[in-house]
Protein backbone atom coordinates (compact mmCIF):
# COMPACT_ATOMS: atom_id res chain seq x y z
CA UNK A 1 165.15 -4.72 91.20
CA UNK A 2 165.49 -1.08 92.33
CA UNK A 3 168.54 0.84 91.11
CA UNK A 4 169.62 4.47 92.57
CA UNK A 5 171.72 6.60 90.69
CA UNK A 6 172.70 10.05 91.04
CA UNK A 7 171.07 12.26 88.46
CA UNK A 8 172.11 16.19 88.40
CA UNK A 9 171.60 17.58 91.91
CA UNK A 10 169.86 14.80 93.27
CA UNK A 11 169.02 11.49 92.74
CA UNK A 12 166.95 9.10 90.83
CA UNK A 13 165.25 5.77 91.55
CA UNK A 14 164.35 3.27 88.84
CA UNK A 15 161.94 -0.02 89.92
CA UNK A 16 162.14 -3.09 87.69
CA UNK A 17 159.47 -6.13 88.40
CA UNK A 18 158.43 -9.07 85.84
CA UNK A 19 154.44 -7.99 85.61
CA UNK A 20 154.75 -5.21 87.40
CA UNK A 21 154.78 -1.41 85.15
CA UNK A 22 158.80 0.21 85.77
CA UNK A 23 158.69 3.07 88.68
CA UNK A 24 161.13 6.29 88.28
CA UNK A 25 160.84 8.76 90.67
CA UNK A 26 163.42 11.67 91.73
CA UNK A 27 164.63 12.81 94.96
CA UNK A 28 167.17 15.78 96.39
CA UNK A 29 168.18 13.23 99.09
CA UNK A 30 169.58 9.51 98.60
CA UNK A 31 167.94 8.51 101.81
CA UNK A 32 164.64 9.62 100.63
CA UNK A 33 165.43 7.69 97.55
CA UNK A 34 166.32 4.60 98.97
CA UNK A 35 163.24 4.67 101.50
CA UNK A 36 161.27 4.69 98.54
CA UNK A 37 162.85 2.00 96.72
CA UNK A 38 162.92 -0.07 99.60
CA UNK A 39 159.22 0.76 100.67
CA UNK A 40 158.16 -0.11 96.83
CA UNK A 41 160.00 -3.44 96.51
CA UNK A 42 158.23 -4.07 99.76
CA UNK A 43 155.00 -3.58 98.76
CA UNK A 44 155.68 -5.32 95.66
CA UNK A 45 156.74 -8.40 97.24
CA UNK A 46 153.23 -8.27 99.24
CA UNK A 47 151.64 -8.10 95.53
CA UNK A 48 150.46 -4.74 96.45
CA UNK A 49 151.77 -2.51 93.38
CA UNK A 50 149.79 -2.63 90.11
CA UNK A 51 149.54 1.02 89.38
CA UNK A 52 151.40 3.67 91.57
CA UNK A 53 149.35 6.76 89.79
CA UNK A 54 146.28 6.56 92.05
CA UNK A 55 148.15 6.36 95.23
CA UNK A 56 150.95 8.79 94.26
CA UNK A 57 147.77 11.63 93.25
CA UNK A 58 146.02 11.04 96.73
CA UNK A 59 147.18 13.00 99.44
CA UNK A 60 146.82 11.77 102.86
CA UNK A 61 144.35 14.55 103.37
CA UNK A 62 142.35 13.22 100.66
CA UNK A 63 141.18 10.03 102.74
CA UNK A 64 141.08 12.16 105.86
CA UNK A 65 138.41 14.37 104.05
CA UNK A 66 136.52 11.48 102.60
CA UNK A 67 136.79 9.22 105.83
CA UNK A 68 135.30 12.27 107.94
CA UNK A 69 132.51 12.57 105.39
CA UNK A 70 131.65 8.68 104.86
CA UNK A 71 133.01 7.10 107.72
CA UNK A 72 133.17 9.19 111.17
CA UNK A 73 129.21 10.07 111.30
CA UNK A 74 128.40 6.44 111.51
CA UNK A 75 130.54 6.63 114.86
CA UNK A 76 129.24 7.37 118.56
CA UNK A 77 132.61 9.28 119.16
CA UNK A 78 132.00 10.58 116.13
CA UNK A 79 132.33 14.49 117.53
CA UNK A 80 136.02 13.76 118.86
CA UNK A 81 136.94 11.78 116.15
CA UNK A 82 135.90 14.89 113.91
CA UNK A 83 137.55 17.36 115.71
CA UNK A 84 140.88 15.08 115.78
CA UNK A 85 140.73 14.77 111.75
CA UNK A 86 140.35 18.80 111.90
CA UNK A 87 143.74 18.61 113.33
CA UNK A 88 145.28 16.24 111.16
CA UNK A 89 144.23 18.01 107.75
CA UNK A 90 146.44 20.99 109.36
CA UNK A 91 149.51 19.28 109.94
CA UNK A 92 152.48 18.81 107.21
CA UNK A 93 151.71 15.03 106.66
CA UNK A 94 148.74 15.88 104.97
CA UNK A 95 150.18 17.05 102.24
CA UNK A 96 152.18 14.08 101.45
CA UNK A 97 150.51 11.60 98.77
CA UNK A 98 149.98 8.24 100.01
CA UNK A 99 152.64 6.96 97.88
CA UNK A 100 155.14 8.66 99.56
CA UNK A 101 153.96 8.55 103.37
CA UNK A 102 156.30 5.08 104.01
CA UNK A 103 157.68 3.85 107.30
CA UNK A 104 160.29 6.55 107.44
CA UNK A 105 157.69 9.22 107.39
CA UNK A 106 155.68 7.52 109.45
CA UNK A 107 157.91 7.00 111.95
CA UNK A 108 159.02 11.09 111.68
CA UNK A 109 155.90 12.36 112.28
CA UNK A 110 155.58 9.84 115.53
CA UNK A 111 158.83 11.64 116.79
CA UNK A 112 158.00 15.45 116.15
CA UNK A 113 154.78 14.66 117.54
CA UNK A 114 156.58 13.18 120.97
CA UNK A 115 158.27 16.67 121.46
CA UNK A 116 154.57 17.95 121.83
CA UNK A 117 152.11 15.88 123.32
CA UNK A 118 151.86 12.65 125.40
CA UNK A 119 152.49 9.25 124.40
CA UNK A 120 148.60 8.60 124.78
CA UNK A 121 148.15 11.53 122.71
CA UNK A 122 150.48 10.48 119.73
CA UNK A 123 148.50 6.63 120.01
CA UNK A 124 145.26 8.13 119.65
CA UNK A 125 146.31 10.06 116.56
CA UNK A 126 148.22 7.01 114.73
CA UNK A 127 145.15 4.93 115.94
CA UNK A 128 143.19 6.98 113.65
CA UNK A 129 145.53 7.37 110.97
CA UNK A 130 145.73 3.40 111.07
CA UNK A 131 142.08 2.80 110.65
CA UNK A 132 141.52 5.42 107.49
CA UNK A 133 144.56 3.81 105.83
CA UNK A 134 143.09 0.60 106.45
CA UNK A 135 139.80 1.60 105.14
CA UNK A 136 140.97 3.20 102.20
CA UNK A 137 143.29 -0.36 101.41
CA UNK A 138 139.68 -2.36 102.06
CA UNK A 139 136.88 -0.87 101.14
CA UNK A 140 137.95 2.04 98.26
CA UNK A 141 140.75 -0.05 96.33
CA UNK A 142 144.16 1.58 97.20
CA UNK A 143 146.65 -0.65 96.61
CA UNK A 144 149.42 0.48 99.10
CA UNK A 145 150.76 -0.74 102.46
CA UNK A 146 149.72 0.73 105.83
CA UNK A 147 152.75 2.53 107.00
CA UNK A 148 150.87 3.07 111.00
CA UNK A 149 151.79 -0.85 111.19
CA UNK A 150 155.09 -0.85 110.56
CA UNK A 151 156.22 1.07 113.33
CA UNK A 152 156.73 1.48 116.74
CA UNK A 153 154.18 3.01 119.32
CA UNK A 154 154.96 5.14 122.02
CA UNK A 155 154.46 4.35 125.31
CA UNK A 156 151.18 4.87 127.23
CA UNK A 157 151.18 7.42 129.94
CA UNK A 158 151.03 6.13 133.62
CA UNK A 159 147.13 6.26 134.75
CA UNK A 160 146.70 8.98 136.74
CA UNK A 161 145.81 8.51 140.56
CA UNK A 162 145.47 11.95 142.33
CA UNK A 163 142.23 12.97 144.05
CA UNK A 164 140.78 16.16 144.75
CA UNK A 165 141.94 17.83 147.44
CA UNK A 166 139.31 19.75 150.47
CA UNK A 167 139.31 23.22 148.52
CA UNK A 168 139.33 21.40 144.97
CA UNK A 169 136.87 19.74 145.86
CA UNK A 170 134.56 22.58 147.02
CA UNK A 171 135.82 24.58 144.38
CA UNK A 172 134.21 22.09 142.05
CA UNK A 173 131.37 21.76 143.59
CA UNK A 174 130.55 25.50 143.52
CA UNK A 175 130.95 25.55 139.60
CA UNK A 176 128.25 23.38 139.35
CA UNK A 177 125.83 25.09 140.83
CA UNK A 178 122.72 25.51 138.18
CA UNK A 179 122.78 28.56 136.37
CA UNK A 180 120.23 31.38 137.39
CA UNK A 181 117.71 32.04 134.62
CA UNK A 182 116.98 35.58 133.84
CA UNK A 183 113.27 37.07 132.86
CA UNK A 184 114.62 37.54 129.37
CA UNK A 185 115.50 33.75 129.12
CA UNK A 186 118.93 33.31 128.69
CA UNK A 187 121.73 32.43 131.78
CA UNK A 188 123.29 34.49 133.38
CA UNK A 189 126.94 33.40 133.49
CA UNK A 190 128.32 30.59 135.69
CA UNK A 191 126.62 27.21 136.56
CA UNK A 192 125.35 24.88 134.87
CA UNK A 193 121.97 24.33 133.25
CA UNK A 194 121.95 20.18 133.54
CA UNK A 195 120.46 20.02 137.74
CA UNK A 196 121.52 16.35 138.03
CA UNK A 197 125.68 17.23 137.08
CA UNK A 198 126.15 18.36 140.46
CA UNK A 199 124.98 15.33 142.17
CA UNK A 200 126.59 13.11 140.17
């Protein structure tokens, strides 16, 4: 049974469960302390709470690190995938612990992320989010639910249909033109050193 109570300036949460160690945890906001309870009492009632202390020391960027490092070489998008993580490690959610990245959270970060980039865009990032959760639940013992599943994805964007126009087209064409090679051995600027790009 959770019980929220205001405590000083802000508020605290206390979690009570028959075989289950008692949760308190403090908050400014009371909506940040009920997500919590409620995200808890969820995951307790999937039998997923035994010990809060390992996911509430890992940071999100913790299994982005370690899922670039173990999992991502084994990949043949594996340069992409990289360079996506990159970008993830930089941005604010990485600093929350795992514990504390919930629905609500989840769900946030979908939203700010909307004001930015495509629909496609924000898919491909909680795609990847999704699997190193999932991973770290599976195969390295975290014992917390996968907030990416619990919400809602953004629409796709429409598949584009546009061709190149005449002067696009030629415009093209001319950039891929191989490169000159000079005596000293290196390029000079423009082209491309791949003959077989152009015909293609």
């Amino acid at each position: 049974m959770a019980t929220v109570r205001a405590r000083g300036t802000g508020f605290e949460v206390q979690v009570r469960r028959v075989g289950v160690p008692q949760y308190t945890r403090s908050f400014q906001k009371f909506r940040d302390a009920k997500a919590f309870a409620s995200q808890l009492e969820s995951e307790m009632d999937q039998g997923l709470v035994h010990d809060r202390r390992r996911v509430e020391s890992t940071l999100v960027d913790d299994l982005l690190e370690r899922y670039a490092r173990e999992v991502t070489p084994l990949k043949k998008g594996a340069t992409v995938e990289l360079a996506r993580i990159r970008a993830l490690r930089r941005r604010p959610i990485a600093r929350y612990s795992i514990g504390r990245f919930n629905r609500e959270a989840a769900a946030t970060y979908r939203d700010d992320r909307l004001l930015q980039v495509s629909g496609s865009a924000v898919n491909r990032e909680l795609n990847l989010l999704g699997a190193v959760f999932t991973t770290a639940r599976k195969d390295w013992g975290y014992e917390f639910a996968n907030p990416i599943h619990q919400i809602r994805r953004p629409r796709e964007n429409r598949p584009r249909r546009r061709r190149l126009r005449p002067l696009e087209e030629a415009a093209l064409l001319a950039e891929l033109k191989p490169s000159v090679r000079l005596p000293d051995g290196t390029y000079a600027p423009g082209g491309v050193r791949n003959p077989y790009v152009a015909p293609l």
